[in-house]
PDB file of N, CA and C in Angstrom:
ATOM      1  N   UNK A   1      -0.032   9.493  -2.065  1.00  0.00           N
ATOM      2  CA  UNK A   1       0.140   8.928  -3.409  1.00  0.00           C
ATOM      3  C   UNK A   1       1.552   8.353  -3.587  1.00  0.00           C
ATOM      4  N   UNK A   2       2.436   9.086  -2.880  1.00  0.00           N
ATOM      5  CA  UNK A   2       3.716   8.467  -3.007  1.00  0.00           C
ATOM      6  C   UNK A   2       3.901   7.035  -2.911  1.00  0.00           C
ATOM      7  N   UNK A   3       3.313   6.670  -1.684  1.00  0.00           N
ATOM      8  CA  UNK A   3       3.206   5.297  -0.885  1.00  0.00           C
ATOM      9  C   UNK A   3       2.648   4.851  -2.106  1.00  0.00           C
ATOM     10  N   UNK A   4       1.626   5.090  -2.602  1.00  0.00           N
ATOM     11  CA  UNK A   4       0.873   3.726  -3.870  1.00  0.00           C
ATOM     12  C   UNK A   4       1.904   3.429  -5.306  1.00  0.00           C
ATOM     13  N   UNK A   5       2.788   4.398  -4.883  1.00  0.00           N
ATOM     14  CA  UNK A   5       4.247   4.629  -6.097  1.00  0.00           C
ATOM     15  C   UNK A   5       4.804   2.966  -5.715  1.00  0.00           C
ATOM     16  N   UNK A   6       5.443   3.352  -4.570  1.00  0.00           N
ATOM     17  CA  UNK A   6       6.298   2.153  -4.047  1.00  0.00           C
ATOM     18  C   UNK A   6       5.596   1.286  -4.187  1.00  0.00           C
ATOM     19  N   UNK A   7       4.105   1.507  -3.420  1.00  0.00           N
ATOM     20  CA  UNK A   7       3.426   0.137  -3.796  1.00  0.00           C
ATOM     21  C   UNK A   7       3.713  -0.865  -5.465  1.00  0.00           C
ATOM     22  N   UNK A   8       3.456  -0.125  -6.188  1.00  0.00           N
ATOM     23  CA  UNK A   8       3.160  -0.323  -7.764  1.00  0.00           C
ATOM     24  C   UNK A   8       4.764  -0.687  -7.998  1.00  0.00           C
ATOM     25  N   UNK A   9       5.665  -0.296  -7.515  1.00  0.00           N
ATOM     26  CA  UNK A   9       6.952  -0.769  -8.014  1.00  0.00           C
ATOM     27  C   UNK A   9       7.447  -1.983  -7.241  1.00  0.00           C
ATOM     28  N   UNK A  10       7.072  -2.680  -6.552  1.00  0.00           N
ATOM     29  CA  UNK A  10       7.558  -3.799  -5.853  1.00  0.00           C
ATOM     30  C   UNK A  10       5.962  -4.596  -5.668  1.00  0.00           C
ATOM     31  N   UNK A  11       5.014  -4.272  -6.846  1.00  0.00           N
ATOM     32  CA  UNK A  11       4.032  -5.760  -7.014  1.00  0.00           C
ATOM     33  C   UNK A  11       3.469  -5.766  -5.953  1.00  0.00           C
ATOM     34  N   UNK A  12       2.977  -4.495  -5.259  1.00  0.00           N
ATOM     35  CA  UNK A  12       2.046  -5.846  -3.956  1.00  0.00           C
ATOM     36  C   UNK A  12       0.728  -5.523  -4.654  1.00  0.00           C
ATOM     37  N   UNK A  13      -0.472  -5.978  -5.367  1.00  0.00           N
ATOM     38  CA  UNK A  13      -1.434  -6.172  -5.819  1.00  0.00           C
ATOM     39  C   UNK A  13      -2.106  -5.796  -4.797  1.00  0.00           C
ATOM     40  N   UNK A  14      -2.234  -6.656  -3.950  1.00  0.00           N
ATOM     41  CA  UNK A  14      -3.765  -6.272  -2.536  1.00  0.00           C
ATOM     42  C   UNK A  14      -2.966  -4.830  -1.662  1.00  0.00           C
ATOM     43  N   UNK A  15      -1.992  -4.271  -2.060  1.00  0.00           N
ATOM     44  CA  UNK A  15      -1.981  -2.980  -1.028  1.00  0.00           C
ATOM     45  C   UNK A  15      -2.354  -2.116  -2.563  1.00  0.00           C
ATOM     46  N   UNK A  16      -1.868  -2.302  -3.557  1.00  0.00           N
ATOM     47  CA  UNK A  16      -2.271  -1.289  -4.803  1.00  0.00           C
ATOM     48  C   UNK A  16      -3.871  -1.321  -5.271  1.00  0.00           C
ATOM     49  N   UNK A  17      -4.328  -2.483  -4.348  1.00  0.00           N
ATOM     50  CA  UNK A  17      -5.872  -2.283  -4.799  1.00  0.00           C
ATOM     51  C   UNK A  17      -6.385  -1.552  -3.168  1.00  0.00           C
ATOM     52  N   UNK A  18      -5.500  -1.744  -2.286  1.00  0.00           N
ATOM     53  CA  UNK A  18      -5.893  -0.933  -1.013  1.00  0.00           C
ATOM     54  C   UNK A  18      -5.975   0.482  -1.266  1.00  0.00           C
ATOM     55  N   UNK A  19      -4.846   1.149  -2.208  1.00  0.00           N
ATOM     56  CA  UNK A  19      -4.441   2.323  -2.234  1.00  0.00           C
ATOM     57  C   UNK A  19      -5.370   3.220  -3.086  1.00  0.00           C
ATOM     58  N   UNK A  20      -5.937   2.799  -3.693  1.00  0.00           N
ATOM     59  CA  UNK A  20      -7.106   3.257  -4.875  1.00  0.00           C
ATOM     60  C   UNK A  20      -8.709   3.140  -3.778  1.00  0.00           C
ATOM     61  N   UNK A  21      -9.174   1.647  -3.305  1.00  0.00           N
ATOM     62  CA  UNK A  21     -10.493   1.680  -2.740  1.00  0.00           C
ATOM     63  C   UNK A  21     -10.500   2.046  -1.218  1.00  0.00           C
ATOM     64  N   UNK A  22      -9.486   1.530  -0.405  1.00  0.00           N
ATOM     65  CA  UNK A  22      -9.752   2.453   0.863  1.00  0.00           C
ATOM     66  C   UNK A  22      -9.030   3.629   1.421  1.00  0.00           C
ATOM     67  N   UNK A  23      -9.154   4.083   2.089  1.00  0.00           N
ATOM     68  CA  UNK A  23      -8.485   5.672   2.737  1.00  0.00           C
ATOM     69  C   UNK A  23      -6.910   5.394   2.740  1.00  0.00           C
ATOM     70  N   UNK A  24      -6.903   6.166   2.722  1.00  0.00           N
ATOM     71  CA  UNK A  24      -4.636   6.275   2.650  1.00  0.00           C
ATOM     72  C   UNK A  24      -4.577   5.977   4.018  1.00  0.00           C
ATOM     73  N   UNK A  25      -4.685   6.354   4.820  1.00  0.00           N
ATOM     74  CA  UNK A  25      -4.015   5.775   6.193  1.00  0.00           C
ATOM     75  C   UNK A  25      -4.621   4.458   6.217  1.00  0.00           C
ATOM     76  N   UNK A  26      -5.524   4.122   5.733  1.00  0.00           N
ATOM     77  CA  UNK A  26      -5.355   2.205   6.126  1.00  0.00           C
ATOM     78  C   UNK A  26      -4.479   1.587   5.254  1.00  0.00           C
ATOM     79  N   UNK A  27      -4.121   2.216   4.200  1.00  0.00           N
ATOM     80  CA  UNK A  27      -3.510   1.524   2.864  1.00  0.00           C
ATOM     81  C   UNK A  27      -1.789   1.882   3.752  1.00  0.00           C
ATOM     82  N   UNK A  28      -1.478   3.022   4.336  1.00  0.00           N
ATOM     83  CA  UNK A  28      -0.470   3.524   4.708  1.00  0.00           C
ATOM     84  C   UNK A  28       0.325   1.985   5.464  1.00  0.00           C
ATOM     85  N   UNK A  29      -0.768   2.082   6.593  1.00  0.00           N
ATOM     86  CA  UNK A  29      -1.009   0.729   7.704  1.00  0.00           C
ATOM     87  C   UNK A  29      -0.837  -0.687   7.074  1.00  0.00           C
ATOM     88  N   UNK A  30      -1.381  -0.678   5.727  1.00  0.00           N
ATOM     89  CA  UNK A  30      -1.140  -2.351   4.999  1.00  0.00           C
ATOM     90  C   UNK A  30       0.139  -2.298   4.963  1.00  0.00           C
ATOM     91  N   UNK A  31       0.924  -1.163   4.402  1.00  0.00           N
ATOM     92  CA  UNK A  31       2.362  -0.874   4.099  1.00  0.00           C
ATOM     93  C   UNK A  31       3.137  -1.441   5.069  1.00  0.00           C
ATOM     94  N   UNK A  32       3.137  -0.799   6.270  1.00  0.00           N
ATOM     95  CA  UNK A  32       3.649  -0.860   7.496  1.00  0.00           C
ATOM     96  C   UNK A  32       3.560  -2.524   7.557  1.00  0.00           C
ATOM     97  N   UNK A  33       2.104  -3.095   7.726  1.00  0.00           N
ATOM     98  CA  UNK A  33       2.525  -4.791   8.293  1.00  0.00           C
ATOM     99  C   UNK A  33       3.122  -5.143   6.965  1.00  0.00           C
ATOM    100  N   UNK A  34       3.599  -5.074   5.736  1.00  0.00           N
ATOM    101  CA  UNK A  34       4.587  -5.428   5.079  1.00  0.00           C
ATOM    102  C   UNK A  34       6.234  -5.410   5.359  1.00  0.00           C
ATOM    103  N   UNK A  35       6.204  -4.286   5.790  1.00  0.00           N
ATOM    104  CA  UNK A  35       7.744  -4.066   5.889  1.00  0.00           C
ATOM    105  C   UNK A  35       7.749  -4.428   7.765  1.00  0.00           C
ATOM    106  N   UNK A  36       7.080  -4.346   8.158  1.00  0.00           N
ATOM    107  CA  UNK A  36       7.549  -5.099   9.794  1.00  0.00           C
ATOM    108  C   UNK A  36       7.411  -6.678   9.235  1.00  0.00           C
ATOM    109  N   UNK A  37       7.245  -7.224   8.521  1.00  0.00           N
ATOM    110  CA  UNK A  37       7.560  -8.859   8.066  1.00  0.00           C
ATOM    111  C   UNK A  37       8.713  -9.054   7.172  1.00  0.00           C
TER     112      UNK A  37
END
């Protein structure tokens, strides 16, 4: 849940709708190819 924190505070829409409909480790993983770009 932490991770969908950060999510929600820096706007990423398609990982905050990741973080709610699919499993935390794939939403974890969207995270990740964000910040490696």
């Amino acid at each position: 849940m932490y991770n969908c924190v950060l999510t929600q505070l820096v706007q990423m829409c398609m990982c905050y709708y990741c973080c709610y409909i699919k499993p935390f480790s794939l939403h974890y993983n969207h995270l990740t190819v964000f910040a490696n770009k």
